[in-house]
C-alpha atoms as a PDB file:
ATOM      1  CA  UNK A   1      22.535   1.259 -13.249  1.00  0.00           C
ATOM      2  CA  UNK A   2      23.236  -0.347 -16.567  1.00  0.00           C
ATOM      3  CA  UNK A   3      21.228  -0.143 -19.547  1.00  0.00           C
ATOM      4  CA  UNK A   4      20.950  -3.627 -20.863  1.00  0.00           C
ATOM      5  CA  UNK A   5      18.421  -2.824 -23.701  1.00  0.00           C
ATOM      6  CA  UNK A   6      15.360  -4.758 -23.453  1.00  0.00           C
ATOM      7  CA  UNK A   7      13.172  -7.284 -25.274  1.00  0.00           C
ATOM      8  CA  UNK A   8      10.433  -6.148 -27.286  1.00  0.00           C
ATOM      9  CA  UNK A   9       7.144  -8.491 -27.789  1.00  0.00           C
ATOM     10  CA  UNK A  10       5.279  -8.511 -31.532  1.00  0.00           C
ATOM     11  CA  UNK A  11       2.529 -10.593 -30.766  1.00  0.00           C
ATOM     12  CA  UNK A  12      -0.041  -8.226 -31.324  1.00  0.00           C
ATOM     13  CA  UNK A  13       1.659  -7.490 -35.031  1.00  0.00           C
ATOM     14  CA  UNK A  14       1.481 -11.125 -35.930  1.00  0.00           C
ATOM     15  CA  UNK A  15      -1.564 -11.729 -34.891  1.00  0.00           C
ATOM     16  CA  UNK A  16      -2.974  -9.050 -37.186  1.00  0.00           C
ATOM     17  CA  UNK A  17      -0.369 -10.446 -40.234  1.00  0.00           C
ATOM     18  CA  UNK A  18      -1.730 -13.924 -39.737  1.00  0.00           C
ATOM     19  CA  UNK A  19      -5.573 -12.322 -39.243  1.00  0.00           C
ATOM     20  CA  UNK A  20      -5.936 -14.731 -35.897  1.00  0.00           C
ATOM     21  CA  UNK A  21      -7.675 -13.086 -32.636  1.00  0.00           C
ATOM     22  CA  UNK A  22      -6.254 -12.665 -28.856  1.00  0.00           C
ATOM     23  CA  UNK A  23      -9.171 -15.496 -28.215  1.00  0.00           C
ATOM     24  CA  UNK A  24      -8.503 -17.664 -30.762  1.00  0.00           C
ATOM     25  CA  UNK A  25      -4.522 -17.829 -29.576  1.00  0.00           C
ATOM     26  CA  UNK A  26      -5.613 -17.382 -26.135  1.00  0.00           C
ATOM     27  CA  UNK A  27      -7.988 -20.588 -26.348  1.00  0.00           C
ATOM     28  CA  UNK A  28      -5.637 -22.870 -28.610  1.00  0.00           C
ATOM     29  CA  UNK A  29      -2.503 -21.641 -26.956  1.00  0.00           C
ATOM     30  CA  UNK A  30      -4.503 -22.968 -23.666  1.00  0.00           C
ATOM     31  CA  UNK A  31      -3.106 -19.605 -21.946  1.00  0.00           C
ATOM     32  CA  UNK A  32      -4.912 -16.917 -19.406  1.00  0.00           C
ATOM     33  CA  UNK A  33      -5.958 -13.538 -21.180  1.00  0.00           C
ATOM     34  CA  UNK A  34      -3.956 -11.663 -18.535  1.00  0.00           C
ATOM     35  CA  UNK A  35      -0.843 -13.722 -19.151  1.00  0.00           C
ATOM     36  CA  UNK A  36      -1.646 -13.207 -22.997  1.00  0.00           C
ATOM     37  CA  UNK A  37      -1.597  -9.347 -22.389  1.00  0.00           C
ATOM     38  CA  UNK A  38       1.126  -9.394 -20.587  1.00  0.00           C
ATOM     39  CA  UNK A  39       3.385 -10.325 -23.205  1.00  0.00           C
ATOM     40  CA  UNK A  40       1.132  -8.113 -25.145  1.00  0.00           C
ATOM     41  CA  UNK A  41       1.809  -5.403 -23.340  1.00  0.00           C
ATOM     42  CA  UNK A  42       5.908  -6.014 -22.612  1.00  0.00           C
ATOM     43  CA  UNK A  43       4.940  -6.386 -19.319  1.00  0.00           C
ATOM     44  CA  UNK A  44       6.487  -9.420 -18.659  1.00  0.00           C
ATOM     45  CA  UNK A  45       9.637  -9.541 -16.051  1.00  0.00           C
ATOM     46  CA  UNK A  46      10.780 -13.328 -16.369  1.00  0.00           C
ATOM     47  CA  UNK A  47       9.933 -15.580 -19.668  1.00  0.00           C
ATOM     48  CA  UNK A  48       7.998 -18.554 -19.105  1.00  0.00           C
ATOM     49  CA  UNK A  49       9.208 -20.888 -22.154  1.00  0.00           C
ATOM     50  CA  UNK A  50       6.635 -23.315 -22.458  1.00  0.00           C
ATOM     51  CA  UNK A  51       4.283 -20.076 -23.015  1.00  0.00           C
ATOM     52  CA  UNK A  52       6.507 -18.826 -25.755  1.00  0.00           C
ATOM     53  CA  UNK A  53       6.631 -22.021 -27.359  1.00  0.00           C
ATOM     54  CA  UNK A  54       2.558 -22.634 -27.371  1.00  0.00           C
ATOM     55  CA  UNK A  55       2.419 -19.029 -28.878  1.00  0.00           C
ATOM     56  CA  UNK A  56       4.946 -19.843 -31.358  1.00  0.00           C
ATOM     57  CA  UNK A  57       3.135 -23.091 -32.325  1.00  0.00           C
ATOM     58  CA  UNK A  58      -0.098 -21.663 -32.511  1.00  0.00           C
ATOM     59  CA  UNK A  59       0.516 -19.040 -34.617  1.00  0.00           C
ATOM     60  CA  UNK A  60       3.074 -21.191 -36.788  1.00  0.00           C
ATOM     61  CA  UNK A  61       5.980 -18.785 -36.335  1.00  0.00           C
ATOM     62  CA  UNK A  62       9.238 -18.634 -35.057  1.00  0.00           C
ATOM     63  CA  UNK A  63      10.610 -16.653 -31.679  1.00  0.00           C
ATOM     64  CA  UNK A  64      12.209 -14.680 -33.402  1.00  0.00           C
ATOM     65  CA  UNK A  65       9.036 -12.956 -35.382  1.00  0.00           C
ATOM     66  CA  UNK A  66       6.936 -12.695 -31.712  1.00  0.00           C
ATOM     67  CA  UNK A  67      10.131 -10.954 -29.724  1.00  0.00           C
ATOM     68  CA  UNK A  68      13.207  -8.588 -30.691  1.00  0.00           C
ATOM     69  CA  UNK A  69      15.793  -7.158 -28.502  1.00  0.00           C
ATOM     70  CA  UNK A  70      16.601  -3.916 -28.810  1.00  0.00           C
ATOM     71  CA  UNK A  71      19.671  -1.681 -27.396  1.00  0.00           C
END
């Protein structure tokens, strides 16, 4: 099996950068707290892009500070 590298969530360091809670994005982002820790967590299989865009818009960033790909 090939190793494709794999994408690597930041959330949880923005949210302390920014000083903003898992509620607080949780409640304006208008998402569940087990979809928030999820992506938390990297364990998310398939993106859902409206989700990445509320997260990116509530915490004023862009995708690129939230997620990294790494080999």
């Amino acid at each position: 099996m090939q190793d494709y590298g794999k994408i690597i969530f930041k959330i949880d360091q923005v949210l302390e950068e920014k000083n903003i809670s898992k509620n607080k994005l949780e409640k304006e982002a208008k998402l569940q707290r087990t979809q928030l820790n999820s992506y938390c967590n990297n364990k998310v299989k398939r993106l859902d892009l409206e989700t990445i865009a509320k997260i990116c818009h509530v915490l004023d960033c862009r995708i690129e500070d939230i997620m990294e790909y790494k080999r």
